[in-house]
Protein backbone atom coordinates (compact mmCIF):
# COMPACT_ATOMS: atom_id res chain seq x y z
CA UNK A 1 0.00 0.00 0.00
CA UNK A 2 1.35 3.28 -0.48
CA UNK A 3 0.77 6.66 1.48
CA UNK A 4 0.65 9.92 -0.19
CA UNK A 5 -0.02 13.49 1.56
CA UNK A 6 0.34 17.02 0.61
CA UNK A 7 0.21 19.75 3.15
CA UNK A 8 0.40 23.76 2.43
CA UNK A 9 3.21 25.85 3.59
CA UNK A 10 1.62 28.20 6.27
CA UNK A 11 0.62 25.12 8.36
CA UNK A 12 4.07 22.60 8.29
CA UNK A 13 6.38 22.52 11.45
CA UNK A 14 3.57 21.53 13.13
CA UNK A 15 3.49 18.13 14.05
CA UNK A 16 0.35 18.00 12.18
CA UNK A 17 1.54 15.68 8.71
CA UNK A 18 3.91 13.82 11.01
CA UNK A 19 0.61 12.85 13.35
CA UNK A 20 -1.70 11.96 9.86
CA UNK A 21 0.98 9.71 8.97
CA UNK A 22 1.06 7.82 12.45
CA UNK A 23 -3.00 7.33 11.99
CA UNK A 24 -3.22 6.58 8.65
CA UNK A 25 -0.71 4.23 9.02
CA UNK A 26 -2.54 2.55 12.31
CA UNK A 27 -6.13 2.46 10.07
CA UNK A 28 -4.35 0.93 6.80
CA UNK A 29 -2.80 -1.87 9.20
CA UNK A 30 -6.31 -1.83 11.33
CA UNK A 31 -8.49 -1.97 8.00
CA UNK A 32 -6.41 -3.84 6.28
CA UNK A 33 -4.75 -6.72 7.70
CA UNK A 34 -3.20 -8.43 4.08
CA UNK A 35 -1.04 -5.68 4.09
CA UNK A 36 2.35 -5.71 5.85
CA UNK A 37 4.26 -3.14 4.40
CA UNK A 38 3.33 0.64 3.71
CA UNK A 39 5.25 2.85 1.45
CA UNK A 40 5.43 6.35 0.64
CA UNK A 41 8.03 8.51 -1.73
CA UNK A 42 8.73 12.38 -1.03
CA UNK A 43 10.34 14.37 -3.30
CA UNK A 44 14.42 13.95 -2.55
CA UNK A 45 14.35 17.38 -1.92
CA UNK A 46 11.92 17.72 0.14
CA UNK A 47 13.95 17.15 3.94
CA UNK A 48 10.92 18.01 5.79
CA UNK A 49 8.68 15.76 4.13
CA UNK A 50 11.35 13.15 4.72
CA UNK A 51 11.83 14.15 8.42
CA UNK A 52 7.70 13.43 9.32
CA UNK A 53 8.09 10.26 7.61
CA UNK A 54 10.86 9.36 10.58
CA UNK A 55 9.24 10.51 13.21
CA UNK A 56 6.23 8.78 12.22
CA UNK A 57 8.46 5.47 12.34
CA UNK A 58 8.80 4.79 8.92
CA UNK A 59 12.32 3.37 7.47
CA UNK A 60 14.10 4.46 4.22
CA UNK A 61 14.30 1.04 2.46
CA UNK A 62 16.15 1.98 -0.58
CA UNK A 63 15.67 3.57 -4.15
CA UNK A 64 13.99 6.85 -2.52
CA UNK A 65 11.11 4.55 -0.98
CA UNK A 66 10.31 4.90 2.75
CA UNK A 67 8.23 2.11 4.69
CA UNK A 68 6.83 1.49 7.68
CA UNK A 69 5.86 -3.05 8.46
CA UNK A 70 7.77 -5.69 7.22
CA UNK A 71 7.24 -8.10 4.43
CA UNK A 72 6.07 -11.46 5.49
């Protein structure tokens, strides 16, 4: 499954896009119990978008995609 999320300038820094990806991540696991791995790629440039994605407890697994589960 894979996460996407925009969020506009005057509201980053936050807390709030690092706090959607923690509960969208709990509901697609809840919801959706075949899936085991959740992915999501920000732009390379785009640090902050990276940094939520982290704090949110999602690993960078290689060729600019970040997950959060494990394969089974």
């Amino acid at each position: 499954m894979e996460l996407g999320y925009w969020l506009a300038a005057a509201h980053s820094g936050k807390g709030i896009m690092t706090e959607a990806i923690r509960q969208m991540v709990q509901l697609g696991f809840a919801e959706f119990p075949e899936v085991t791995r959740i992915y999501a790629s920000p732009f390379g440039s785009n640090i902050a978008s990276q940094k939520a994605l982290e704090k949110a407890g999602f690993h960078f697994g290689g060729q600019a995609a970040w997950h959060a589960g494990e394969e089974r």
